[in-house]
C-alpha atoms as a PDB file:
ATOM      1  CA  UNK A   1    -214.842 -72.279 -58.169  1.00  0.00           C
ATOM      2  CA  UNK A   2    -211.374 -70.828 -57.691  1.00  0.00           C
ATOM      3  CA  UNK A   3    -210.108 -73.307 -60.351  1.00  0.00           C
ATOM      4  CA  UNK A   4    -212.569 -72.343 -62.480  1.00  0.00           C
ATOM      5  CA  UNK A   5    -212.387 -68.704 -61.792  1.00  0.00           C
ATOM      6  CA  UNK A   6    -208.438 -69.069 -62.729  1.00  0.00           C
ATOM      7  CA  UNK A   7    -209.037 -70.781 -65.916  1.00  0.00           C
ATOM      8  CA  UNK A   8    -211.523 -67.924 -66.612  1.00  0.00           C
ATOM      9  CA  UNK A   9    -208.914 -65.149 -65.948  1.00  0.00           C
ATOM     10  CA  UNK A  10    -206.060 -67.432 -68.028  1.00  0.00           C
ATOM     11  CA  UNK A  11    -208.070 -67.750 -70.892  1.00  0.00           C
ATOM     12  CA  UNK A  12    -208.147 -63.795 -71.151  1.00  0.00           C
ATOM     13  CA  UNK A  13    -205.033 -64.518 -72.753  1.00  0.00           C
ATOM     14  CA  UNK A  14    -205.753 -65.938 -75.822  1.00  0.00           C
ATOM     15  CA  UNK A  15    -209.270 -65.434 -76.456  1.00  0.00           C
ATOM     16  CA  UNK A  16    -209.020 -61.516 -77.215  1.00  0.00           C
ATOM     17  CA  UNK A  17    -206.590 -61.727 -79.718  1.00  0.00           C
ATOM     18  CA  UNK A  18    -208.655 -64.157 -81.872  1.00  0.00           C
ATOM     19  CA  UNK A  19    -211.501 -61.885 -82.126  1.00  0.00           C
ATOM     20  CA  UNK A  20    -212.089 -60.276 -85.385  1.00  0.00           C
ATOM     21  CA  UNK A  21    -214.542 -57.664 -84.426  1.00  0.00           C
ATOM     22  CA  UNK A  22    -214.208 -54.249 -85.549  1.00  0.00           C
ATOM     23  CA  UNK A  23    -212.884 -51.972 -82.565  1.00  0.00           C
ATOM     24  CA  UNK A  24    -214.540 -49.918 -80.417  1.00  0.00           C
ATOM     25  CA  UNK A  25    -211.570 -48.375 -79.137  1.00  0.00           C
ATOM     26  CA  UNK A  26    -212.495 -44.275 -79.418  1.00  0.00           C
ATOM     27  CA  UNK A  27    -210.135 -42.028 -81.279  1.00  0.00           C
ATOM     28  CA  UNK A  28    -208.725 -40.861 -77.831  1.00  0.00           C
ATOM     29  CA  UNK A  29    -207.129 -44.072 -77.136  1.00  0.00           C
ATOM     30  CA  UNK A  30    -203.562 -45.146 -78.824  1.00  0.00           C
ATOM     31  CA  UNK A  31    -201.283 -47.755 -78.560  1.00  0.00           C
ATOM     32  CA  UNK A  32    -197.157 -48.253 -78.478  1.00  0.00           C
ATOM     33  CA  UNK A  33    -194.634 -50.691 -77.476  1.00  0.00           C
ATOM     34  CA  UNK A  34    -192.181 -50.408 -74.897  1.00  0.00           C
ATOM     35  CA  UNK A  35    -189.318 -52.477 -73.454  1.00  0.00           C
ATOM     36  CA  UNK A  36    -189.905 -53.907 -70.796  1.00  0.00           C
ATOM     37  CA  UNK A  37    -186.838 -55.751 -69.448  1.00  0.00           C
ATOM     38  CA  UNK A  38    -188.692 -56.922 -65.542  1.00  0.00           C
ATOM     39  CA  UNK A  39    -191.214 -58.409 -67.393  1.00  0.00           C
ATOM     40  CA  UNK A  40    -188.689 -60.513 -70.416  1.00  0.00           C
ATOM     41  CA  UNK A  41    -189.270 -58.654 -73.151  1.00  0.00           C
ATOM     42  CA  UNK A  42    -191.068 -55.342 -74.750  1.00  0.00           C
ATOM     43  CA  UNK A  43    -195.014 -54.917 -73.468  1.00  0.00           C
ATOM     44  CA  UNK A  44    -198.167 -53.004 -75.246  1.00  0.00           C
ATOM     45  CA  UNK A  45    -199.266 -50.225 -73.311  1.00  0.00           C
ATOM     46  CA  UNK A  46    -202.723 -48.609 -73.948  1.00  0.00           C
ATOM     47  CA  UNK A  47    -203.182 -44.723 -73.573  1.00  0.00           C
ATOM     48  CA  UNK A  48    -206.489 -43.070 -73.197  1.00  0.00           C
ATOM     49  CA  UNK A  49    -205.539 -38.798 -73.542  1.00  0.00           C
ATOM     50  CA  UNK A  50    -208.740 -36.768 -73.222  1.00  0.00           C
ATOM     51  CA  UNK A  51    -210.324 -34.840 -75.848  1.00  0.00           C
ATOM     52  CA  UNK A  52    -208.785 -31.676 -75.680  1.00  0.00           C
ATOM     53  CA  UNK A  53    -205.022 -32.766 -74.368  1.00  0.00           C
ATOM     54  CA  UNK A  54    -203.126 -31.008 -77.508  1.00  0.00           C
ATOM     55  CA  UNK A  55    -205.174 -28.023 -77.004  1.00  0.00           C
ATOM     56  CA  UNK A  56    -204.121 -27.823 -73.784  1.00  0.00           C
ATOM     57  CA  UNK A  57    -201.441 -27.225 -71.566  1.00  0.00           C
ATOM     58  CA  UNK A  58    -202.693 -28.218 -68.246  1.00  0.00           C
ATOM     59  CA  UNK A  59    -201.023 -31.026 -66.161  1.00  0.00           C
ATOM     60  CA  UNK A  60    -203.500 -34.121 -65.593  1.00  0.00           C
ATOM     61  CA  UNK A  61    -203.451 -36.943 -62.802  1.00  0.00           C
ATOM     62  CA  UNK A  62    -202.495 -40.391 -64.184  1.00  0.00           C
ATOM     63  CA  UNK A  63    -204.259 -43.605 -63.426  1.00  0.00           C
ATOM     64  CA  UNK A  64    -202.489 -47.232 -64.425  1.00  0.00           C
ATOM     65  CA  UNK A  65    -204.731 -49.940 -64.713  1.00  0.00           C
ATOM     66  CA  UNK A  66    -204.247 -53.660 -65.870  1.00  0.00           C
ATOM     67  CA  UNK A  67    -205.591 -55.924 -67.963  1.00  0.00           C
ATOM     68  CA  UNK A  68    -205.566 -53.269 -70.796  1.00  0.00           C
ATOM     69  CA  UNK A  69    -206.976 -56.128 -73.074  1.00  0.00           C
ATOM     70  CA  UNK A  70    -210.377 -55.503 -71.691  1.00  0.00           C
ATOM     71  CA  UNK A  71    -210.861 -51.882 -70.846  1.00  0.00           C
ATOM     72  CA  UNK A  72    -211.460 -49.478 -73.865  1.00  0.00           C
ATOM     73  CA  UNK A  73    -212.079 -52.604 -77.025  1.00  0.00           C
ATOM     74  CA  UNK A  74    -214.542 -55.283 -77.137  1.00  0.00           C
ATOM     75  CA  UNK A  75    -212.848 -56.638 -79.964  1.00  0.00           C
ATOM     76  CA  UNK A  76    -209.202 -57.459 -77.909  1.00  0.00           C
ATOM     77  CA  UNK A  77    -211.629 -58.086 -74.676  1.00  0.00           C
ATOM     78  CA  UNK A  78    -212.089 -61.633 -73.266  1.00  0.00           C
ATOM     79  CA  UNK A  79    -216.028 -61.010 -72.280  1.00  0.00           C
ATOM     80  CA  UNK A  80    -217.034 -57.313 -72.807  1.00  0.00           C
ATOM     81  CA  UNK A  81    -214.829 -54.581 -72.432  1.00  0.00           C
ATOM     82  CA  UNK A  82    -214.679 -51.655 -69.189  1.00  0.00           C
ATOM     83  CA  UNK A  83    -215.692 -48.738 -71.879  1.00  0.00           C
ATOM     84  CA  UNK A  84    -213.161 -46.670 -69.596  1.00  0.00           C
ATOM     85  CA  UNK A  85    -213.008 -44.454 -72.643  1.00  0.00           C
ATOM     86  CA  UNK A  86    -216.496 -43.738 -73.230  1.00  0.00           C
ATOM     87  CA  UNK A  87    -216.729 -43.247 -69.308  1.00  0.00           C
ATOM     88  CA  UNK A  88    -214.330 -40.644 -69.431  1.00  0.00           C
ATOM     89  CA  UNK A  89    -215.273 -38.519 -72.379  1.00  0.00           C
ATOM     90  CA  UNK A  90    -218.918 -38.561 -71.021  1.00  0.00           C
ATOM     91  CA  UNK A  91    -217.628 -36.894 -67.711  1.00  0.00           C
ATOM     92  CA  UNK A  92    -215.095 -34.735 -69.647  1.00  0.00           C
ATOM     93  CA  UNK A  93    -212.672 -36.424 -67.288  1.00  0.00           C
ATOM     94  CA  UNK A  94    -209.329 -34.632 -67.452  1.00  0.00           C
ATOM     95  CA  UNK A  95    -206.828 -37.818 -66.878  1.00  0.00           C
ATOM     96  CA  UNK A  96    -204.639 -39.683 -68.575  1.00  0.00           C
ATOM     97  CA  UNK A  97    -205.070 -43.180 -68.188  1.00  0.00           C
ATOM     98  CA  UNK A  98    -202.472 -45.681 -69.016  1.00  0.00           C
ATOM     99  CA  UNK A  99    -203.614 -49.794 -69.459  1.00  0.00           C
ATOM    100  CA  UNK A 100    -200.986 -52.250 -69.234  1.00  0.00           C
ATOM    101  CA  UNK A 101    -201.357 -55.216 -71.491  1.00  0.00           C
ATOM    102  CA  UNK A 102    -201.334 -58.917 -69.626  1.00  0.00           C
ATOM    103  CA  UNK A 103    -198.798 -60.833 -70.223  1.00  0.00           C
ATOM    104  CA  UNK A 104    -201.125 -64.084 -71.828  1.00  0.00           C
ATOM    105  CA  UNK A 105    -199.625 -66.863 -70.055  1.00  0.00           C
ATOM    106  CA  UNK A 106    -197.723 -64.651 -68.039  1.00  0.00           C
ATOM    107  CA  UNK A 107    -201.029 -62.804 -66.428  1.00  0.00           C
ATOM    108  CA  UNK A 108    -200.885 -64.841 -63.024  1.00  0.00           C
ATOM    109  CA  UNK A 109    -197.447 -65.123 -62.113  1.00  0.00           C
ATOM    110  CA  UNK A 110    -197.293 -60.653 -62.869  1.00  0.00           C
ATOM    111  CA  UNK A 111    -200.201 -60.107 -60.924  1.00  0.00           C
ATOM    112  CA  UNK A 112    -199.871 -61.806 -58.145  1.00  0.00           C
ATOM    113  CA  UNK A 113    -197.377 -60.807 -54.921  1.00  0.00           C
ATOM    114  CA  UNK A 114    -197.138 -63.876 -53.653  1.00  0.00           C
ATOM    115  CA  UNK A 115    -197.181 -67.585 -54.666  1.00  0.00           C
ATOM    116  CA  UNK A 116    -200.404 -69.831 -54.044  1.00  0.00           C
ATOM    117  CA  UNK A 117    -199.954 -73.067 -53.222  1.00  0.00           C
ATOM    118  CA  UNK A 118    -202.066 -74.818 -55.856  1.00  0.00           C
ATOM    119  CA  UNK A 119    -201.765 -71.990 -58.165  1.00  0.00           C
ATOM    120  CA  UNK A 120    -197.909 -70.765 -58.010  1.00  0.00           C
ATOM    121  CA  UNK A 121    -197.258 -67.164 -59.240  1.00  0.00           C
ATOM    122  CA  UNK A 122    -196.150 -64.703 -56.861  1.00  0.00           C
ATOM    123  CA  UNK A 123    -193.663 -62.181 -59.021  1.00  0.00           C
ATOM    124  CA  UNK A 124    -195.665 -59.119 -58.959  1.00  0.00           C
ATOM    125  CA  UNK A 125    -192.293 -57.236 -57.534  1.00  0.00           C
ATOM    126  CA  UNK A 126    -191.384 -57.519 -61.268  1.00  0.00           C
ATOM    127  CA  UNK A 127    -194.462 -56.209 -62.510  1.00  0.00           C
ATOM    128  CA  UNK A 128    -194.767 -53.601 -60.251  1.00  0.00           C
ATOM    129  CA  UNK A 129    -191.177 -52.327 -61.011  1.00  0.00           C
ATOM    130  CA  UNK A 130    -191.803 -52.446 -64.419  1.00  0.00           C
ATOM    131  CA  UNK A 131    -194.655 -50.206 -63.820  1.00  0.00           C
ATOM    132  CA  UNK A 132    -192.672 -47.740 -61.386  1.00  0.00           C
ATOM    133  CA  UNK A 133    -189.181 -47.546 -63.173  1.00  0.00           C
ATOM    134  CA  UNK A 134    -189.873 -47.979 -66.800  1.00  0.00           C
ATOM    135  CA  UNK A 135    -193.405 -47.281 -67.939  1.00  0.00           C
ATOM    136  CA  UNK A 136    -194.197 -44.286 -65.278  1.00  0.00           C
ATOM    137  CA  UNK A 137    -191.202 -42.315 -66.149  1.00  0.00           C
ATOM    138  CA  UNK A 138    -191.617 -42.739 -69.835  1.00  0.00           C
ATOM    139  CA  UNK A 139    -194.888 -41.509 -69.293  1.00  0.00           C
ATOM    140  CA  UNK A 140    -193.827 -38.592 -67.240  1.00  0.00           C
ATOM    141  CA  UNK A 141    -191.790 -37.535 -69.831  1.00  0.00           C
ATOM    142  CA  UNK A 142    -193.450 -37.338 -72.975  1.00  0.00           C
ATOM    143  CA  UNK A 143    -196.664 -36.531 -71.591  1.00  0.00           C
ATOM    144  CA  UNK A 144    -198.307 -33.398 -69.624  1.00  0.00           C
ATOM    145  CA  UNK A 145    -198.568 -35.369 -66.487  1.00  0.00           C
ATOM    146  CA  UNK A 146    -199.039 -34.281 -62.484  1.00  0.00           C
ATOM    147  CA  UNK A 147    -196.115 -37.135 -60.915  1.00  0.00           C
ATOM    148  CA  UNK A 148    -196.704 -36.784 -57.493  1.00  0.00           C
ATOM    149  CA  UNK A 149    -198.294 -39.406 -55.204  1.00  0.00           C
ATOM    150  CA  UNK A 150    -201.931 -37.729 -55.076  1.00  0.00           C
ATOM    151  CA  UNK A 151    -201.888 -37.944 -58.803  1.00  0.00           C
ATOM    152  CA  UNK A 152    -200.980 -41.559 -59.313  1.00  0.00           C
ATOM    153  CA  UNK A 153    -204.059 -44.200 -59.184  1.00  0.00           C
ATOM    154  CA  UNK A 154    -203.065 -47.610 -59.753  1.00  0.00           C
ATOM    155  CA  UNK A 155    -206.661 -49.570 -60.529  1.00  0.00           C
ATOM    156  CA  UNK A 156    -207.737 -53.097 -61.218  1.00  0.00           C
ATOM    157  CA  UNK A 157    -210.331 -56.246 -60.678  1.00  0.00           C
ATOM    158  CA  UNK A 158    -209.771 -59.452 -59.656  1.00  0.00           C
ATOM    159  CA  UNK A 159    -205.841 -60.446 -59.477  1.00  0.00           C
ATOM    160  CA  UNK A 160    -205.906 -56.805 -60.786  1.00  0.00           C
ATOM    161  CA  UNK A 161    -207.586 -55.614 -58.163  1.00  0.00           C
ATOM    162  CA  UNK A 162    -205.415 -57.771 -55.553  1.00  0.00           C
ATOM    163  CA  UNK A 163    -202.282 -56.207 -57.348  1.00  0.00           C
ATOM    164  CA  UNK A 164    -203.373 -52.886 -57.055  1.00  0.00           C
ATOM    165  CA  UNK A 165    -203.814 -52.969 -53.470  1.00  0.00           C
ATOM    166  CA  UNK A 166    -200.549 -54.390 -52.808  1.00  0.00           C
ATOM    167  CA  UNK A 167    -199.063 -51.595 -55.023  1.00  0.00           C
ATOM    168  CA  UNK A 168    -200.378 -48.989 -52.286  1.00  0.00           C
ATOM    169  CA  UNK A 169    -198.332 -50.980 -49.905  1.00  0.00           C
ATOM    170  CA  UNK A 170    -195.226 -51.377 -51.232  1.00  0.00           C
ATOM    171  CA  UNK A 171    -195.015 -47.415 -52.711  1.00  0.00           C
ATOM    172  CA  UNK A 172    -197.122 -45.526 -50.900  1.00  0.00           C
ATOM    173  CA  UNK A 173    -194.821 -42.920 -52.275  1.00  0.00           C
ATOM    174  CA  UNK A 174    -195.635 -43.303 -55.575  1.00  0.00           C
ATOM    175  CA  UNK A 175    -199.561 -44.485 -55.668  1.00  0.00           C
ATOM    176  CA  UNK A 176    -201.845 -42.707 -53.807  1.00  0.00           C
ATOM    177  CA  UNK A 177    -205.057 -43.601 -55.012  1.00  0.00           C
ATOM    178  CA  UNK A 178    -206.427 -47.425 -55.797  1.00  0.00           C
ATOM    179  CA  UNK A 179    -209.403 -48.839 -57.221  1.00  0.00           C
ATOM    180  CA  UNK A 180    -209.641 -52.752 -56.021  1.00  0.00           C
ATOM    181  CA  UNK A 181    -212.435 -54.362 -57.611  1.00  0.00           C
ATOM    182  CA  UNK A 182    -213.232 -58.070 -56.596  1.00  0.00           C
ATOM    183  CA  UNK A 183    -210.024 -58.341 -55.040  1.00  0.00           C
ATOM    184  CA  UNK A 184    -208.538 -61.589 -55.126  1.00  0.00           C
ATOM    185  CA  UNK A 185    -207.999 -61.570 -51.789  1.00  0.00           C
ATOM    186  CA  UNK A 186    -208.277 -65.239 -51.494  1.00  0.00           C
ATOM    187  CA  UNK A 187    -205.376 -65.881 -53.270  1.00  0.00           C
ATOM    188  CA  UNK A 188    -202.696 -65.407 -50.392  1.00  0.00           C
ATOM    189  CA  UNK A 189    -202.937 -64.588 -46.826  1.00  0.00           C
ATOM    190  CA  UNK A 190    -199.669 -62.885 -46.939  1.00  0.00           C
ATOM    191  CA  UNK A 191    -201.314 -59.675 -47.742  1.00  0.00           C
ATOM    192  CA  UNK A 192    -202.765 -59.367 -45.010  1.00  0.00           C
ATOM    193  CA  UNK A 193    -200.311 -59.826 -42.917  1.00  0.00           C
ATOM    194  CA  UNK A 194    -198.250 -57.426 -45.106  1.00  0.00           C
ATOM    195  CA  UNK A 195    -201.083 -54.623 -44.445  1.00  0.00           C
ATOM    196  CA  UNK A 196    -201.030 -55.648 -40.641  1.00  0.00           C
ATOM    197  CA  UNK A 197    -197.159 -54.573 -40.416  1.00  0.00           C
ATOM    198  CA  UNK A 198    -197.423 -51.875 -42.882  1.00  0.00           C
ATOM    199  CA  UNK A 199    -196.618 -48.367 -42.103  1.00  0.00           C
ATOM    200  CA  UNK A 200    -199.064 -45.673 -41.508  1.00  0.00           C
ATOM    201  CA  UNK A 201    -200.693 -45.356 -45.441  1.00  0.00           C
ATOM    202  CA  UNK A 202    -202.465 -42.567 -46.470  1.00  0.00           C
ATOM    203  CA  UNK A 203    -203.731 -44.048 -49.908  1.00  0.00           C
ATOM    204  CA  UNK A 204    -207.201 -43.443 -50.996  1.00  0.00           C
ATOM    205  CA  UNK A 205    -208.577 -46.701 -52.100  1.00  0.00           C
ATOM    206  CA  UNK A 206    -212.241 -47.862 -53.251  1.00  0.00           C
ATOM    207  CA  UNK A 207    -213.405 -51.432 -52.733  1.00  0.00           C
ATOM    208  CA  UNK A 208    -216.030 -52.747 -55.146  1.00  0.00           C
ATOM    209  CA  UNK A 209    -217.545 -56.718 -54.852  1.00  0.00           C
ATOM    210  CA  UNK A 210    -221.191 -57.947 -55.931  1.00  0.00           C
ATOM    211  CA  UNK A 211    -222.784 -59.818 -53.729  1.00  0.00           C
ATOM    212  CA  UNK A 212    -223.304 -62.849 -56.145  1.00  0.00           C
ATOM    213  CA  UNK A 213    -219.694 -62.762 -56.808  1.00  0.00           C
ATOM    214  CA  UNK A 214    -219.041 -66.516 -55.807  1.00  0.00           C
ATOM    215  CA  UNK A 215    -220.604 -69.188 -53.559  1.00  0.00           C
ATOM    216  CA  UNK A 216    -217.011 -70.154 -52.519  1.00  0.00           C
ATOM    217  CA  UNK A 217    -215.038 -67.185 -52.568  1.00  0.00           C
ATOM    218  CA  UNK A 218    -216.543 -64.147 -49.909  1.00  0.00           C
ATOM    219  CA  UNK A 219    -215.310 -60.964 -51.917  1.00  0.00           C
ATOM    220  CA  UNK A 220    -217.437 -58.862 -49.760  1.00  0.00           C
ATOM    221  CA  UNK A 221    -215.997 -60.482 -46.434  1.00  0.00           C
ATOM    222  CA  UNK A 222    -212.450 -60.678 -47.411  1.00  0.00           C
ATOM    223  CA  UNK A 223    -213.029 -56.730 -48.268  1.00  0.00           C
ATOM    224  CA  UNK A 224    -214.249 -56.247 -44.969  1.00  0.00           C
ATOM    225  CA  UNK A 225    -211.277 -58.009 -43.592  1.00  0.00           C
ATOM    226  CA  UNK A 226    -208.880 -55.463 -45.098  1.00  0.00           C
ATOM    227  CA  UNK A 227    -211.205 -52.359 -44.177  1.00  0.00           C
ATOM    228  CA  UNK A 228    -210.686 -53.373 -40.594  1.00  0.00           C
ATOM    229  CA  UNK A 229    -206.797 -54.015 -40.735  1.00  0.00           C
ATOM    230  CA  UNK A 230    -206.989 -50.317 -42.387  1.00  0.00           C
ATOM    231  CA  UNK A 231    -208.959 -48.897 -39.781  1.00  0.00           C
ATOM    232  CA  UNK A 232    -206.332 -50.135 -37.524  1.00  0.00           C
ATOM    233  CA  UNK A 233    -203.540 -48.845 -39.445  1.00  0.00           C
ATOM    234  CA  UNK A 234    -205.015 -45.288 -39.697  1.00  0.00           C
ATOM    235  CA  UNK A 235    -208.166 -43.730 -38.201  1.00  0.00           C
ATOM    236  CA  UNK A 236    -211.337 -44.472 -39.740  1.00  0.00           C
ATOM    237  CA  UNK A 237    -212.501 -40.965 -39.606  1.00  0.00           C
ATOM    238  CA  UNK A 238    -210.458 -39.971 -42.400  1.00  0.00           C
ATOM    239  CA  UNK A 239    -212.612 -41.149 -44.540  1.00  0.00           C
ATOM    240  CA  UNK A 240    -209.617 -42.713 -47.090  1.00  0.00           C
ATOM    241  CA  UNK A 241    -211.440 -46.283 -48.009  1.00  0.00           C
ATOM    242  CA  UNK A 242    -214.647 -46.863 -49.663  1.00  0.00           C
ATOM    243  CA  UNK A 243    -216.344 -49.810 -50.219  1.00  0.00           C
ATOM    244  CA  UNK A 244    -219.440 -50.606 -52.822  1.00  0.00           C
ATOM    245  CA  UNK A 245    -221.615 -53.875 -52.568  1.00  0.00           C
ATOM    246  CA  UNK A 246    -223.664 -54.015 -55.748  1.00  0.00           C
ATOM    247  CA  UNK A 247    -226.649 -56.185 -54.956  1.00  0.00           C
ATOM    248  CA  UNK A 248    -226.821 -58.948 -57.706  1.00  0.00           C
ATOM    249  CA  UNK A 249    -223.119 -58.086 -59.004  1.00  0.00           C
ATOM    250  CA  UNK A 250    -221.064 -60.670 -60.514  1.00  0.00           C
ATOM    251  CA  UNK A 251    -217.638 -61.265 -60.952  1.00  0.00           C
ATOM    252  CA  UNK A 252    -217.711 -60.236 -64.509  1.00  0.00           C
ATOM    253  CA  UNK A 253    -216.788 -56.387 -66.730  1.00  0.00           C
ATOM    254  CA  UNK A 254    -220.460 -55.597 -66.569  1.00  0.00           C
ATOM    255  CA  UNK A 255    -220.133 -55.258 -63.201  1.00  0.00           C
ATOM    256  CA  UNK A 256    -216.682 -53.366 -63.439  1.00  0.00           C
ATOM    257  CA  UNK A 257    -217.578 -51.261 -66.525  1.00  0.00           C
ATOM    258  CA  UNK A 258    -221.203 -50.162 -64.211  1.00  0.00           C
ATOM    259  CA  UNK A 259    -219.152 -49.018 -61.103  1.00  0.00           C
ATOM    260  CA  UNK A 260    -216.427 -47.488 -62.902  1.00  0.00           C
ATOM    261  CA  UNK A 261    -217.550 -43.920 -62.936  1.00  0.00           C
ATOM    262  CA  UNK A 262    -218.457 -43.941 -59.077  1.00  0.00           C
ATOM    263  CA  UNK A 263    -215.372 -45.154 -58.226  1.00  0.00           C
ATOM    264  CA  UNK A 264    -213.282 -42.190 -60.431  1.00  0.00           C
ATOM    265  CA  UNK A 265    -215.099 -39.426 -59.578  1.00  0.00           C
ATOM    266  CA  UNK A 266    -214.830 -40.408 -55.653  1.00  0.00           C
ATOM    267  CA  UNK A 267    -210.882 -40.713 -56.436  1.00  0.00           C
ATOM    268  CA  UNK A 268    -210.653 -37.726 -58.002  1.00  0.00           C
END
C-alpha cells in the first residue's frame, strides 16, 4: 500500500499538466515565477488575495501550503482539486494564501525531512529554506502581510502534511500555526524522535485522518502517537492541537477539500 500510495503521490507530477480542462482557478488567485536557488532552479508559486485586498489596507495572516497543483484548479490537479479558493471567498476569509508548486519528480525528495529506506528522499531542509529565506520575504514585501509567528500557517496532506509538521519544529519562530492532514508519518521515525527532543513549541496545529485511510498505514494511530509526544512537550490543557477523524474518510482531496474550512477557521 505504501508503494502504491507513493506512486499515487509521484504521479501528481505529470498527470496535472496534461489536463486540458478549462480552469477553475477564481479570479482571486494568480500566478508568478520565482528563483528558487535551494530547490535548482526558479519555482511557480500560486497566490490566492481575497476579494477586497486592493481596497484595502489592512495587514492579513499568511498561510503556505504545498502541492499548489491541486488546491484552487481541477484542471492542473492530479484527482480533484482543494477549492481553497472557493472556501475562502465563501467565509470572506481575510488571508493570503500562498501554494507552492511540487517539484514533479522532485515532490518526494522536497517533502520529506528525512530519507526512507526503500523510498530515499529526505532534503526537506532545502525546501523548507526555500520557503523561509526566499519565497516568505518576497512575499512580505510586496504584499500587505502580518510576518510574525502567529500569522504564519504552514499547511499540507500527506508528505505535505508530514512536511508541515516538521516545519513547526525546526522554526517555531517563524510558523506558528499547521494544518497536517494524513500525515505521512510512516515515512520516518526520525520525527518523532525529533519532536521527543524538541524544545517547548507553542504551535497551533490541527490533525486530520479518515478512518478508511489505509489497511496498512494507521494515520489515525500514528496521529495519536504525536498528540501524546506533544502533550509531553507542553501541557495538554492549552488546548494547541486538534485532531479530526472523519468516519469513512479516505486518503484522497475530497476528504481534504471537506475538512478544509474546519480546520482554518479553528487556526484562525
Amino acid at each position: 500500500m505504501k508503494k502504491l500510495l507513493l506512486s499515487i503521490l509521484t504521479s501528481v507530477l505529470f498527470c496535472g499538466s496534461a489536463l486540458h480542462a478549462q480552469s477553475t482557478a477564481s479570479k482571486n488567485v494568480s500566478t508568478f515565477m520565482i528563483d528558487a536557488p535551494q530547490l535548482g532552479g526558479a519555482r511557480k508559486i500560486w497566490l490566492y488575495l481575497p476579494e477586497n485586498y486592493k481596497a484595502s489596507k489592512k495587514k492579513l495572516p499568511v498561510i503556505y501550503m504545498h502541492d499548489a497543483q491541486n488546491l484552487f484548479d481541477k484542471s492542473t490537479s492530479f484527482s480533484g482539486e482543494w477549492q481553497v479558493d472557493e472556501t475562502l471567498d465563501s467565509l470572506k476569509a481575510q488571508v493570503i494564501v500562498v501554494g507552492i508548486a511540487h517539484g514533479n519528480e522532485k515532490r518526494i525528495e522536497e517533502l520529506t525531512p528525512y530519507p526512507n529506506p526503500k523510498y530515499g528522499g529526505g532534503k526537506a531542509d532545502n525546501y523548507l529554506d526555500f520557503i523561509v529565506t526566499t519565497l516568505k520575504p518576497h512575499i512580505d514585501k510586496n504584499y500587505r502581510t502580518k510576518p510574525d509567528v502567529k500569522n504564519t500557517a504552514i499547511f499540507g496532506s500527506s508528505l505535505g502534511g508530514l512536511v508541515s509538521f516538521y516545519a513547526v519544529l525546526k522554526y517555531p519562530t517563524v510558523f506558528g500555526k499547521a494544518g497536517v492532514f494524513s500525515p505521512s508519518f510512516w515515512y520516518t521515525d526520525d520525527i518523532y524522535k525529533l519532536m521527543e527532543q524538541a524544545p517547548k513549541n507553542k504551535a497551533k496545529i490541527y490533525f486530520l485522518a479518515g478512518d478508511s485511510e489505509s489497511k496498512e498505514d494507521d494515520v489515525v494511530g500514528d496521529i495519536k502517537k504525536m498528540e501524546h509526544l506533544l502533550d509531553a512537550n507542553r501541557c495538554a490543557c492549552l488546548k494547541l492541537n486538534k485532531t479530526v477523524v472523519v468516519k469513512g474518510g479516505q486518503h484522497n482531496e475530497k476528504l481534504w477539500r471537506e475538512s478544509f474550512a474546519k480546520a482554518y477557521l479553528w487556526l484562525f
